[in-house]
N, C-alpha and C. Protein backbone atom coordinates (compact mmCIF):
# COMPACT_ATOMS: atom_id res chain seq x y z
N UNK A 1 -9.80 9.89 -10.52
CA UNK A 1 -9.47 8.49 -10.29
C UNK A 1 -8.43 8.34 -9.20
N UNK A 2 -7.46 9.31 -9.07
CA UNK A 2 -6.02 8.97 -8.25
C UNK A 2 -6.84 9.54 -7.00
N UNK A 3 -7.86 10.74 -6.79
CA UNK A 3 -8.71 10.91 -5.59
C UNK A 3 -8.94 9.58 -5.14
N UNK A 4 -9.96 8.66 -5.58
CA UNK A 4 -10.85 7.29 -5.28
C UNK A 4 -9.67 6.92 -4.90
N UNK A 5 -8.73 6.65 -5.65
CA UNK A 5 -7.54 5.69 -5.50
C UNK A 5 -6.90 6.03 -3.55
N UNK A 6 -6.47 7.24 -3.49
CA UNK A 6 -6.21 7.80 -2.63
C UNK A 6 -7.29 7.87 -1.11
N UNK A 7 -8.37 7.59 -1.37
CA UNK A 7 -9.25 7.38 -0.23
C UNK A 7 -9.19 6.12 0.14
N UNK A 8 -8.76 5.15 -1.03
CA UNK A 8 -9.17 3.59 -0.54
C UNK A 8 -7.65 3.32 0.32
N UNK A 9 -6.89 3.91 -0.63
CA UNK A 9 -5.61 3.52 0.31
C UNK A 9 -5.34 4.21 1.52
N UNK A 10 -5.70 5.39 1.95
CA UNK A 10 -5.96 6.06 3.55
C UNK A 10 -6.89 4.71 4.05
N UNK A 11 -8.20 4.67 3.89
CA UNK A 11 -9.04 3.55 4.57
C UNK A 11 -8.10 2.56 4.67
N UNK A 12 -7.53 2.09 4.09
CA UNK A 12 -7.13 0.60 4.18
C UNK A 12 -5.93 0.45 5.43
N UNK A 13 -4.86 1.80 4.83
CA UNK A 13 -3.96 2.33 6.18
C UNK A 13 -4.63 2.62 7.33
N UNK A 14 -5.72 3.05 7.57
CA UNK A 14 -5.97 3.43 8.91
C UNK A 14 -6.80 2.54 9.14
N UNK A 15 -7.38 1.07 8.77
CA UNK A 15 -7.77 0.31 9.41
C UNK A 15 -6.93 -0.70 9.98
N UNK A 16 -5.83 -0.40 9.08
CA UNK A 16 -4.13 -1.90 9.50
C UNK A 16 -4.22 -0.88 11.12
N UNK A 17 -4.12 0.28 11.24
CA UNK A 17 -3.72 0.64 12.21
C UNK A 17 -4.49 0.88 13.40
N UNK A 18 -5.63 1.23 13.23
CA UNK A 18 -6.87 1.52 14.52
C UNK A 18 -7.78 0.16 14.33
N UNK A 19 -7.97 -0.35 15.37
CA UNK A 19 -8.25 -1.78 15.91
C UNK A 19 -9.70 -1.00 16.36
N UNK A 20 -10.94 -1.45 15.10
CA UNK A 20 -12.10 -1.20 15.51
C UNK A 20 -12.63 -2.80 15.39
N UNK A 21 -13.95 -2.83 16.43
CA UNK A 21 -14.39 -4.08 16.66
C UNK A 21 -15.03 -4.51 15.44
N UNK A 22 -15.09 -5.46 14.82
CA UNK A 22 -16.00 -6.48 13.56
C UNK A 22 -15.24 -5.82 12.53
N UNK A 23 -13.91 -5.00 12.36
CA UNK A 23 -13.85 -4.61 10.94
C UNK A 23 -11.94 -4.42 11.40
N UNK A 24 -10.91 -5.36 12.32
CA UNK A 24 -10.61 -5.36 12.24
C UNK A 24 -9.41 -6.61 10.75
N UNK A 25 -9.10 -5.38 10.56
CA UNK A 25 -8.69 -6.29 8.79
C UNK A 25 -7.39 -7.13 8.83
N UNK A 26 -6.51 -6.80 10.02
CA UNK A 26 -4.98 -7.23 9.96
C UNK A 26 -4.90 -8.72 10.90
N UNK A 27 -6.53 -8.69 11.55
CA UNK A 27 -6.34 -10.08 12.20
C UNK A 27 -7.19 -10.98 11.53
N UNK A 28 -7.74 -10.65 9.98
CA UNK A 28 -8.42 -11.71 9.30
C UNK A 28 -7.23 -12.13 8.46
N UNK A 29 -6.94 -13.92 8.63
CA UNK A 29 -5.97 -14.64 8.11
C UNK A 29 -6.84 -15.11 7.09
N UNK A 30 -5.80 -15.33 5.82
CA UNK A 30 -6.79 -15.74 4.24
C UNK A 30 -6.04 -16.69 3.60
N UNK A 31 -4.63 -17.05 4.24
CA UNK A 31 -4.02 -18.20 3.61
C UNK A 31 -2.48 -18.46 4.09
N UNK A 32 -1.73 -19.11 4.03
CA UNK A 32 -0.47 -18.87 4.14
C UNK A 32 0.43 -18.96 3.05
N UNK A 33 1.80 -18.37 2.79
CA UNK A 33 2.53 -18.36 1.62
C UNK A 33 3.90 -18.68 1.96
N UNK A 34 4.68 -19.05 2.04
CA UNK A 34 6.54 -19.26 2.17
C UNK A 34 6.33 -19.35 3.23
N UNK A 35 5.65 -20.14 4.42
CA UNK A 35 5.55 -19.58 5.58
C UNK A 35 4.64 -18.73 6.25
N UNK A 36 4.41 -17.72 5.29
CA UNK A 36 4.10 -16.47 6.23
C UNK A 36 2.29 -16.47 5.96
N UNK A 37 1.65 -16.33 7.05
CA UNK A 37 0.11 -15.99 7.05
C UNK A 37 -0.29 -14.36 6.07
N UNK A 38 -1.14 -14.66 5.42
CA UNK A 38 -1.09 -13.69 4.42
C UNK A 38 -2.65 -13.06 5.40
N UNK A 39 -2.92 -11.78 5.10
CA UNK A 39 -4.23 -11.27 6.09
C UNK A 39 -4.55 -10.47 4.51
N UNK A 40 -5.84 -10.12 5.09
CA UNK A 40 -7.01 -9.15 4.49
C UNK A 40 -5.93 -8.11 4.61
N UNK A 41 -5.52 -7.27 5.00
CA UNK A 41 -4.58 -6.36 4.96
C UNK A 41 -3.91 -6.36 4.39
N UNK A 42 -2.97 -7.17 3.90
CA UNK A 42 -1.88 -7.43 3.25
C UNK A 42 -1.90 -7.84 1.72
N UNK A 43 -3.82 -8.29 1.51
CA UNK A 43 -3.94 -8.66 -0.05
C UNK A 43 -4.87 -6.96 -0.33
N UNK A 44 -5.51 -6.46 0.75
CA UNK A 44 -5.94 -5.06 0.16
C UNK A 44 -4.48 -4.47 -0.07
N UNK A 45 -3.69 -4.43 0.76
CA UNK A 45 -2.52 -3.38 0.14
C UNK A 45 -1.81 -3.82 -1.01
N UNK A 46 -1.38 -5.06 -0.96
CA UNK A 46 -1.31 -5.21 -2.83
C UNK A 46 -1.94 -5.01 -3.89
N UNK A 47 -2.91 -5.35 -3.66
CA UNK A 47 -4.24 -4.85 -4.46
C UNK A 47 -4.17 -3.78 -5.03
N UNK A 48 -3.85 -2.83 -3.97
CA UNK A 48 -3.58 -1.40 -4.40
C UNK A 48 -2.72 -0.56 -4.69
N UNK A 49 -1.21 -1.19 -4.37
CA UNK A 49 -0.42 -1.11 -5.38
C UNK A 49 -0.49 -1.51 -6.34
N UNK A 50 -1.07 -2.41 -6.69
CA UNK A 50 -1.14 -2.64 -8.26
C UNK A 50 -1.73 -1.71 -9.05
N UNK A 51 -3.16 -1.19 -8.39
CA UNK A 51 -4.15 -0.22 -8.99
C UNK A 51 -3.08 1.46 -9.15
N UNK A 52 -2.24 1.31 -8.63
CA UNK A 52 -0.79 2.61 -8.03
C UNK A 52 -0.79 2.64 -9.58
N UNK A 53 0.02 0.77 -9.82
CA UNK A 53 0.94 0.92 -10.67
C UNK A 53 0.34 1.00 -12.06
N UNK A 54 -0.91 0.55 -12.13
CA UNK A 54 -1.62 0.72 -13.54
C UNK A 54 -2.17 2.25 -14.15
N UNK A 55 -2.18 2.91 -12.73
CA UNK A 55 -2.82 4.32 -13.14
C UNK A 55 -1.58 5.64 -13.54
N UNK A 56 -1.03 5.11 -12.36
CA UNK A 56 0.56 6.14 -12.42
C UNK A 56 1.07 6.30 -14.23
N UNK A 57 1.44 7.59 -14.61
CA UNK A 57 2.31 7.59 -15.71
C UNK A 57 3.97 7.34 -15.48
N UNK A 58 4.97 6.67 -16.33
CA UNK A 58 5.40 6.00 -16.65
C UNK A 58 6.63 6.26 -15.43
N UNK A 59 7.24 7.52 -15.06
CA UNK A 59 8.56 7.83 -14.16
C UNK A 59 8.12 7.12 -12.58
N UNK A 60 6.59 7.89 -12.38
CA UNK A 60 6.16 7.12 -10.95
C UNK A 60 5.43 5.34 -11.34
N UNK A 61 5.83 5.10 -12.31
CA UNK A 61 4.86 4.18 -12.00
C UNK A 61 6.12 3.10 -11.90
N UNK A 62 7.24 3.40 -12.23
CA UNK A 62 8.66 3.23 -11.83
C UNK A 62 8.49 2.73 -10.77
N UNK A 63 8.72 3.92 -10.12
CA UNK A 63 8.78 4.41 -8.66
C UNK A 63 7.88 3.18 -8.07
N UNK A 64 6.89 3.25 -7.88
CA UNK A 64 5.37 2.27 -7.61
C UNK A 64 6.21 1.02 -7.43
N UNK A 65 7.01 0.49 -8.90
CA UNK A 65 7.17 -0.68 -9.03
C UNK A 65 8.31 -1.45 -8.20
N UNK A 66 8.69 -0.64 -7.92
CA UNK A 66 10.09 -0.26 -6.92
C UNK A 66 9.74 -0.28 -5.07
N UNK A 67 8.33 0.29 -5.34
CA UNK A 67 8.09 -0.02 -3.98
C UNK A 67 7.48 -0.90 -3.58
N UNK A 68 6.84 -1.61 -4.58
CA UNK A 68 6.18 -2.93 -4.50
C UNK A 68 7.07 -4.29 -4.30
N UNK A 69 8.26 -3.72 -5.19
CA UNK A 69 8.97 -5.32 -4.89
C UNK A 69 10.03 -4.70 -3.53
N UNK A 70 9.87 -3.63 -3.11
CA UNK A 70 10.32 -3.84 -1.67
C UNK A 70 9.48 -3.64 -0.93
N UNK A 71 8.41 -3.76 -0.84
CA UNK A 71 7.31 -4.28 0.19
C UNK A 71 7.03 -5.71 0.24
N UNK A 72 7.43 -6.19 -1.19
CA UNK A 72 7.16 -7.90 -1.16
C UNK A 72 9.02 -8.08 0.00
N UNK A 73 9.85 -7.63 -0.71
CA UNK A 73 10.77 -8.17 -0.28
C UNK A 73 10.78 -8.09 1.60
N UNK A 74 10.13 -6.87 2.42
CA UNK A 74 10.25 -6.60 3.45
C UNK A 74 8.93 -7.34 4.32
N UNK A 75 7.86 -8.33 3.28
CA UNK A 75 6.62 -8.98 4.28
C UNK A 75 7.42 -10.40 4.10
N UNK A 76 7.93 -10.71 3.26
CA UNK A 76 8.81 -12.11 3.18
C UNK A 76 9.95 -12.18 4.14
N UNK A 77 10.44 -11.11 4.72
CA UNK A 77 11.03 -11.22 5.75
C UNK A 77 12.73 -11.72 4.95
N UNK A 78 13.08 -10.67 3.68
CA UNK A 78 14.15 -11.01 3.31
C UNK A 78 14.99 -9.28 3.62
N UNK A 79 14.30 -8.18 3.74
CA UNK A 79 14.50 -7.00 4.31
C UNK A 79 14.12 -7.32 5.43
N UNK A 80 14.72 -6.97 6.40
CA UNK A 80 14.31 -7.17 7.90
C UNK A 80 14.64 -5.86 8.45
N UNK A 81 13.96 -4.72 8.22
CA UNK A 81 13.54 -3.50 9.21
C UNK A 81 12.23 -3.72 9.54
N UNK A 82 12.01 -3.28 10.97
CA UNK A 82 10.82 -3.10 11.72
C UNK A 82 9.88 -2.04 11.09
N UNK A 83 8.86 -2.90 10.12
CA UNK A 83 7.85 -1.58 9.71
C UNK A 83 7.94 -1.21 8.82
N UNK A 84 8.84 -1.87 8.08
CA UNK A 84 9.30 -0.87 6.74
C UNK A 84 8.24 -1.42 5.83
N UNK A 85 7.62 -2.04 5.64
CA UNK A 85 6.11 -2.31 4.63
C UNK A 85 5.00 -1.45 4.96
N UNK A 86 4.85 -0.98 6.35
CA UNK A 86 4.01 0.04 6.78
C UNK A 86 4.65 1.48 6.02
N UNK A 87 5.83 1.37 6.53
CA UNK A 87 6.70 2.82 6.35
C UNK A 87 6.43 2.97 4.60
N UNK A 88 6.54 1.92 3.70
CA UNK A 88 6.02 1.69 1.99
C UNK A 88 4.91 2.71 1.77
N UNK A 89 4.28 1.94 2.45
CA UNK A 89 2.82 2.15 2.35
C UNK A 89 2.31 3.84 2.64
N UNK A 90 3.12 4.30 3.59
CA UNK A 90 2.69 5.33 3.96
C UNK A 90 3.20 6.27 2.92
N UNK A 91 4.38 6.32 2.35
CA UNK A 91 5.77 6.72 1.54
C UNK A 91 4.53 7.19 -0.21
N UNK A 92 3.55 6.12 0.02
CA UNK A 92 2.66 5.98 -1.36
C UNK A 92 1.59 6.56 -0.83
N UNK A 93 1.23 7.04 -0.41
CA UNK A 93 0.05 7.88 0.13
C UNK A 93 0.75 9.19 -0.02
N UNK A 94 1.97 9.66 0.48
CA UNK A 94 2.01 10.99 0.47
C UNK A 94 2.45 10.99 -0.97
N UNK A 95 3.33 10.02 -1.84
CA UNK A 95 3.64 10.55 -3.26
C UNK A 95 2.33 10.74 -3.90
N UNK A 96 1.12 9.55 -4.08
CA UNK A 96 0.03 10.05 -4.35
C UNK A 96 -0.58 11.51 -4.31
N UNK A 97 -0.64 11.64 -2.88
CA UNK A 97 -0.81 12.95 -2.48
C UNK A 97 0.01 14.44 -2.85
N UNK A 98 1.02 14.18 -3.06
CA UNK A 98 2.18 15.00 -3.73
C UNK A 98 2.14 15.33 -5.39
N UNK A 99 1.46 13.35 -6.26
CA UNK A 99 1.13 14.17 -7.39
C UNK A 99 -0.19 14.77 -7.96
N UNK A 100 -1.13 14.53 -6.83
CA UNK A 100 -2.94 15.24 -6.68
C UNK A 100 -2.29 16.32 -6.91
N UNK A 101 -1.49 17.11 -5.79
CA UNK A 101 -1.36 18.27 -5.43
C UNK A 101 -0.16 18.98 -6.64
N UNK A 102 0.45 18.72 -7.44
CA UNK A 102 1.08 18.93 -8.41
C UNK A 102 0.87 19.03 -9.67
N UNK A 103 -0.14 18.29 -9.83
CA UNK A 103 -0.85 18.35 -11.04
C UNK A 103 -1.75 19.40 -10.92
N UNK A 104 -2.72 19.36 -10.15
CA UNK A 104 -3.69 20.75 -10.27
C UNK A 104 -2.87 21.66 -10.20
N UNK A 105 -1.68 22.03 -9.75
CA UNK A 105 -1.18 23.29 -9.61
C UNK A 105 -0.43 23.26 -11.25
N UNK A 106 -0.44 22.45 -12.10
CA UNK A 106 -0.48 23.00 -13.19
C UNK A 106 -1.46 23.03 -14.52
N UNK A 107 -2.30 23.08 -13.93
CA UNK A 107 -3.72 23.49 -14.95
C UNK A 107 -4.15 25.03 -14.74
């Protein structure tokens, strides 16, 4: 499951980032919120933190929850570093990846 989980969230990162024609996701606008234009990008990556935070057991799913409300806090533009919702995002791909790779090594 954290595999699937882990492919959708690579796809989803490397489409915010490589600008392919008819499937670019970060320039489809889907609503606005406080201001801010919300994109296809931005409701897949919540999306999938959420799916983080429902699957994760209980220390990372902490963790998860922690990075979610500072990814909300840093697209609302109340953290103001350059990137740092990307930089989230990426931060959860390698812990993902860190507990794939941790767990099999203890079976």
């Amino acid at each position: 499951m954290l595999g699937i989980l882990l492919i959708f969230l690579l796809l989803v990162v490397s489409l915010g980032y490589v600008k392919v024609p008819y499937i670019a996701i970060r320039d489809i606008a889907l609503f606005e919120l406080f201001g801010k234009t919300i994109s296809l990008y931005d409701l897949l990556a919540f999306l999938l933190i959420l799916w983080v935070i429902e699957i994760l057991p209980w220390p990372f799913r902490g963790l998860a929850t922690i990075i979610l409300l500072l990814w909300l806090l840093s697209f609302f533009g109340i953290i103001t570093i350059v990137g740092f919702s990307d930089i989230l995002l990426v931060a959860l791909v390698l812990g993902i990846v860190a507990y794939i790779f941790n767990g099999s090594r203890r079976k």
